[in-house]
Protein backbone atom coordinates (compact mmCIF):
# COMPACT_ATOMS: atom_id res chain seq x y z
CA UNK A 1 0.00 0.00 0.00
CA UNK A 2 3.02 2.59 0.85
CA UNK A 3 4.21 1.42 -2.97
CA UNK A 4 0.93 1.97 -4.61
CA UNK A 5 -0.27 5.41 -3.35
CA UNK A 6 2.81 6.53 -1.26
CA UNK A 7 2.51 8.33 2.48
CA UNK A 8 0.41 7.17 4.45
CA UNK A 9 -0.58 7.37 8.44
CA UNK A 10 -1.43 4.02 10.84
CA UNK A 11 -4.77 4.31 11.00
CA UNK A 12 -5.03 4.93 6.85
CA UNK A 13 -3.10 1.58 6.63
CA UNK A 14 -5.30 -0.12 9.17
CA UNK A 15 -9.04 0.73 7.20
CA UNK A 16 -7.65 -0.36 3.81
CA UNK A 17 -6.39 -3.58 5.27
CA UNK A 18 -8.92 -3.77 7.24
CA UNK A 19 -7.33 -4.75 10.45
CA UNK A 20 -6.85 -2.54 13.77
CA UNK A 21 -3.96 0.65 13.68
CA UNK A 22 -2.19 -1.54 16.37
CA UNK A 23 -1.30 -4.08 14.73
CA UNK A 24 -0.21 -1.97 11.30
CA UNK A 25 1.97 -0.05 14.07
CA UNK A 26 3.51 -3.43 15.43
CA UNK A 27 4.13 -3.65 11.82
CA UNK A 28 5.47 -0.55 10.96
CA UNK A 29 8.03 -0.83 14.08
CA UNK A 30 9.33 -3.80 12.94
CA UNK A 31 10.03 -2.48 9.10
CA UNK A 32 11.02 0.40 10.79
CA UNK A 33 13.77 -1.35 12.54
CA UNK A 34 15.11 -3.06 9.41
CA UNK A 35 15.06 0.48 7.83
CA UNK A 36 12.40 -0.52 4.98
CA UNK A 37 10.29 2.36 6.01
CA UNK A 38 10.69 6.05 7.90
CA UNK A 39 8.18 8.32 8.81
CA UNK A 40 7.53 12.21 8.75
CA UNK A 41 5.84 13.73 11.87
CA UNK A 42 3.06 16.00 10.64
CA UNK A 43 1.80 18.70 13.28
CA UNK A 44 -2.10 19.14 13.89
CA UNK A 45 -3.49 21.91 15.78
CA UNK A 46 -5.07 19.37 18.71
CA UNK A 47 -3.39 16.67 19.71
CA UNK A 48 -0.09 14.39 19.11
CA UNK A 49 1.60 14.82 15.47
CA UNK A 50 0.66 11.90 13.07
CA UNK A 51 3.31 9.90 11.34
CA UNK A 52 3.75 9.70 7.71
CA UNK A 53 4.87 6.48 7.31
CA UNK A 54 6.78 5.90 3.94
CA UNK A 55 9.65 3.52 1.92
CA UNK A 56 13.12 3.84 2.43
CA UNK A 57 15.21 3.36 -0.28
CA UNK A 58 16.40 0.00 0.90
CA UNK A 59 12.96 -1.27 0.56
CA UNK A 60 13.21 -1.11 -3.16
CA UNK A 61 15.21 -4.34 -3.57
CA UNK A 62 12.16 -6.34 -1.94
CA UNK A 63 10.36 -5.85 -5.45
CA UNK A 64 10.62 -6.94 -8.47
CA UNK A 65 13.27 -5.48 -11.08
CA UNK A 66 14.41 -6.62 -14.65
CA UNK A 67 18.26 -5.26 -14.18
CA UNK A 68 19.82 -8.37 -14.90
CA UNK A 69 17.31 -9.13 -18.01
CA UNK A 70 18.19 -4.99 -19.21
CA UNK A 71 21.78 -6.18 -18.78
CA UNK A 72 21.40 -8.96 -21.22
CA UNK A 73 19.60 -7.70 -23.47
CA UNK A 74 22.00 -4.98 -23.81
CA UNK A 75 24.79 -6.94 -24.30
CA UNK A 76 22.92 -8.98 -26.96
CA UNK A 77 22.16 -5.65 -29.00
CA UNK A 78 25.59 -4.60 -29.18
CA UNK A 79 26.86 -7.76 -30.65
CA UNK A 80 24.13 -7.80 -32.67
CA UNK A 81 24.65 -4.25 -34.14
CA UNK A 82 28.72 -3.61 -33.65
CA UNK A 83 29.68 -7.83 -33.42
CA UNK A 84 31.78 -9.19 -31.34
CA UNK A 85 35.02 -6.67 -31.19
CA UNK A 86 32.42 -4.05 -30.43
CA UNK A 87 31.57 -6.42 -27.09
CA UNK A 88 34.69 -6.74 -26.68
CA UNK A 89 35.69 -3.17 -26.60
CA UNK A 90 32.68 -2.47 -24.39
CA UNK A 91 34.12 -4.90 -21.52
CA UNK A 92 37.91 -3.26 -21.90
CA UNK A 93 36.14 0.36 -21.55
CA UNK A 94 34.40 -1.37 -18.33
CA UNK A 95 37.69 -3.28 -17.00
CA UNK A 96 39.27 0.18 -16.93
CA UNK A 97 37.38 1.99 -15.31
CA UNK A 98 37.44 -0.71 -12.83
CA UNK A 99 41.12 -0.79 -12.69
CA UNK A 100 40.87 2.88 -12.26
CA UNK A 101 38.38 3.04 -9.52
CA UNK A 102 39.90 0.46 -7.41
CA UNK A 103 43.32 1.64 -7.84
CA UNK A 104 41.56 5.42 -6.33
CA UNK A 105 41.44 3.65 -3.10
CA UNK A 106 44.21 0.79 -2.96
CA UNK A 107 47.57 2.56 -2.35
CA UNK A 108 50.78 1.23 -4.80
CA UNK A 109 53.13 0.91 -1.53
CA UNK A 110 51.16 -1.33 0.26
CA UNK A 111 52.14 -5.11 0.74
CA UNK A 112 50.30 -8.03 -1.26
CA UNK A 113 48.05 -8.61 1.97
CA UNK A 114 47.02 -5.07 2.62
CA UNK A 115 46.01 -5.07 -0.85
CA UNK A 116 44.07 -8.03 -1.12
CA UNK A 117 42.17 -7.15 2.11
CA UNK A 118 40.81 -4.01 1.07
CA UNK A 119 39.86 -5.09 -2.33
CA UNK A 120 37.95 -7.81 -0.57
CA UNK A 121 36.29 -5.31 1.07
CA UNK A 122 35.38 -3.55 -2.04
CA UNK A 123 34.09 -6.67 -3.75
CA UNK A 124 31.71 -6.95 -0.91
CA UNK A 125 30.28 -3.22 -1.23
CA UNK A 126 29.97 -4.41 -4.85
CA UNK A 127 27.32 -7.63 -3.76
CA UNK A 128 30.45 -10.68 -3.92
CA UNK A 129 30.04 -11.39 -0.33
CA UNK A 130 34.11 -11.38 -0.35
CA UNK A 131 36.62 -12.57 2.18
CA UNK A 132 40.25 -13.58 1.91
CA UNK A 133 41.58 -16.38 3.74
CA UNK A 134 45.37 -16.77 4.65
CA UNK A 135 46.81 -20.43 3.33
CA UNK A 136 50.33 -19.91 3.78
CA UNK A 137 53.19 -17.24 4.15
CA UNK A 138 53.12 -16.82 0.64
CA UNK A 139 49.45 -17.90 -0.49
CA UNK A 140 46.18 -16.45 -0.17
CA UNK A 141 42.85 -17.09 -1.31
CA UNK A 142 40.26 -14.45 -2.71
CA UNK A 143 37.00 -15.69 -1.86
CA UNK A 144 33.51 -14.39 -3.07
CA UNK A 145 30.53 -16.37 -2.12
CA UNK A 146 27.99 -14.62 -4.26
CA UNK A 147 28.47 -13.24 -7.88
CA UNK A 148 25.96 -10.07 -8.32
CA UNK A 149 26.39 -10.01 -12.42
CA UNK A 150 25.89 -13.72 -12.06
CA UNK A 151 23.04 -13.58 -14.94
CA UNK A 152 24.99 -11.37 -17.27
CA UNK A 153 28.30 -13.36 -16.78
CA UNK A 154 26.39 -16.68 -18.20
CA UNK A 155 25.58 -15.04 -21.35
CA UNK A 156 29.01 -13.11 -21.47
CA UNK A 157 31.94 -15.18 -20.37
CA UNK A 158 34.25 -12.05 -21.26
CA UNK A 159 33.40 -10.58 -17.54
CA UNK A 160 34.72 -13.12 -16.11
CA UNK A 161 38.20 -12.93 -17.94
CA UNK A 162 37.72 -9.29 -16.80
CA UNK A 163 37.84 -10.22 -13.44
CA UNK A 164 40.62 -11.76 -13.33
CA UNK A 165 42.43 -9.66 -15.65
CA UNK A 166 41.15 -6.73 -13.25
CA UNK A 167 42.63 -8.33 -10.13
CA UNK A 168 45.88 -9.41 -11.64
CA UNK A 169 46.90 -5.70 -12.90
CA UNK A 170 45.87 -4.71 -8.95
CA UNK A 171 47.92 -6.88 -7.07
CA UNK A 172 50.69 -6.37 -9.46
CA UNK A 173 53.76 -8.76 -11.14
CA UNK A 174 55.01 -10.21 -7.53
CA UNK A 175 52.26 -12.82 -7.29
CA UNK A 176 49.99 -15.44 -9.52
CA UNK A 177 46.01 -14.81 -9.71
CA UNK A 178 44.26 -18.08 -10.72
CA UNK A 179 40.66 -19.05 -10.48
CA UNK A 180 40.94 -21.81 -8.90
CA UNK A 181 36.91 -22.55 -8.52
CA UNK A 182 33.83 -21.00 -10.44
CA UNK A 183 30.58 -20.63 -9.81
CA UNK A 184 29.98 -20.63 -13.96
CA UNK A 185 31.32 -24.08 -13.64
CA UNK A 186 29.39 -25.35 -10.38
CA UNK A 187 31.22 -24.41 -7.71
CA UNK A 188 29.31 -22.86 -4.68
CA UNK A 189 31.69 -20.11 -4.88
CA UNK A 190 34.43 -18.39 -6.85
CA UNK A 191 37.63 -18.88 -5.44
CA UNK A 192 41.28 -16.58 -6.85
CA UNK A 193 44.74 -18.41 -5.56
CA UNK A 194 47.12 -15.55 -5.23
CA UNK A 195 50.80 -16.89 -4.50
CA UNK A 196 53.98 -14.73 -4.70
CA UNK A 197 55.85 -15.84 -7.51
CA UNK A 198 59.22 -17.83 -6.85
CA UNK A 199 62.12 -16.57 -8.16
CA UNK A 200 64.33 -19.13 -5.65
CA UNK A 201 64.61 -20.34 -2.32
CA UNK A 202 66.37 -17.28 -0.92
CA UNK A 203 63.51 -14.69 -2.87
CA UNK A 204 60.92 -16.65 -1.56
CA UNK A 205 61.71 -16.61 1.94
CA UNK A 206 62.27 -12.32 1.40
CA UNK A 207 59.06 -12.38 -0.54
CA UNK A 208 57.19 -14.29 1.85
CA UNK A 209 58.03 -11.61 4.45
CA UNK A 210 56.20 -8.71 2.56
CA UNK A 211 53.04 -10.19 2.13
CA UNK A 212 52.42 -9.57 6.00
């Protein structure tokens, strides 16, 4: 009802639904406290202010939307009217600005870990549900349990090589970036190895003391 005809008070709620202003307000509180819905206090010359209950923006997600399908279709119409190398020059224009955007707020000086945590951190922001686990002095794993472009990556494999091409020119030459599990290819997750490359014994061991 707050979708369809916006602004609306308790007790409004209650006669169109047909069921008492207490239990909308029980209601209300508990979307409220999830931050679905805020309210505006509107002054009356007698008695108590009413509240203008209303939707947040965060309630938007809870219905439905055809991104995904726009996404697709999009991608579909430029191969269809500039082919493939015009795809493909739309997903290098998009992996730069990327690059460019994460490199705005990962610093060049800092060590392989620092890096890696913080652009974890900005793949979750972005919807991958992303955490990095530690395997070994000189191995880490980039984790991301949820793919938001999920839809638009099974009709476009090039994101994916984006990705990875994306995280590689971030972390820099000192270590290897391999998918090492896909969620494209049935894994619950997508998983990145990142391992400082070995040079020899006596590199490794100074190596393996930077990524800390």
């Amino acid at each position: 009802m707050l979708k369809w005809k916006g602004a609306q008070t308790a007790t409004d709620l209650a006669q169109q639904l047909k069921v008492s202003p207490m239990a909308i307000r029980q209601h209300l509180q508990n979307l409220f406290s999830e931050e679905l819905v805020s309210y505006q206090e509107l002054k009356q010359a007698v008695g108590r202010p009413l509240k203008l209950w209303q939707l947040t923006e965060k309630s938007l997600n809870l219905f439905p939307n055809h991104h995904a399908d726009l996404i697709v279709q999009l991608l579909e119409s430029v191969t269809s009217v500039f082919g493939e190398l015009g795809l493909e020059l739309l997903i290098q224009e998009r992996t730069q600005a990327q690059i460019q955007a994460y490199l705005q707020q990962i610093a060049p000086h800092l060590n392989i870990r620092e890096k890696a945590n913080i652009l974890a951190e900005i793949r979750t922001q972005e919807g991958y549900m992303a955490e990095l686990i530690e395997v070994s002095k000189i191995e880490l794993l980039l984790v991301e349990n949820h793919c938001s472009i999920c839809t638009a990556a099974q009709n476009c494999s090039l994101l994916c090589d984006s990705e990875l091409k994306i995280f590689r020119h971030i972390l820099g030459d000192e270590v290897q970036v391999e998918r090492v599990e896909h969620i494209l290819n049935g894994s619950r997750r997508c998983t990145y190895r990142i391992r400082l490359i070995q040079q020899s014994q006596i590199d490794c061991e100074q190596a393996a003391n930077t990524i800390l």
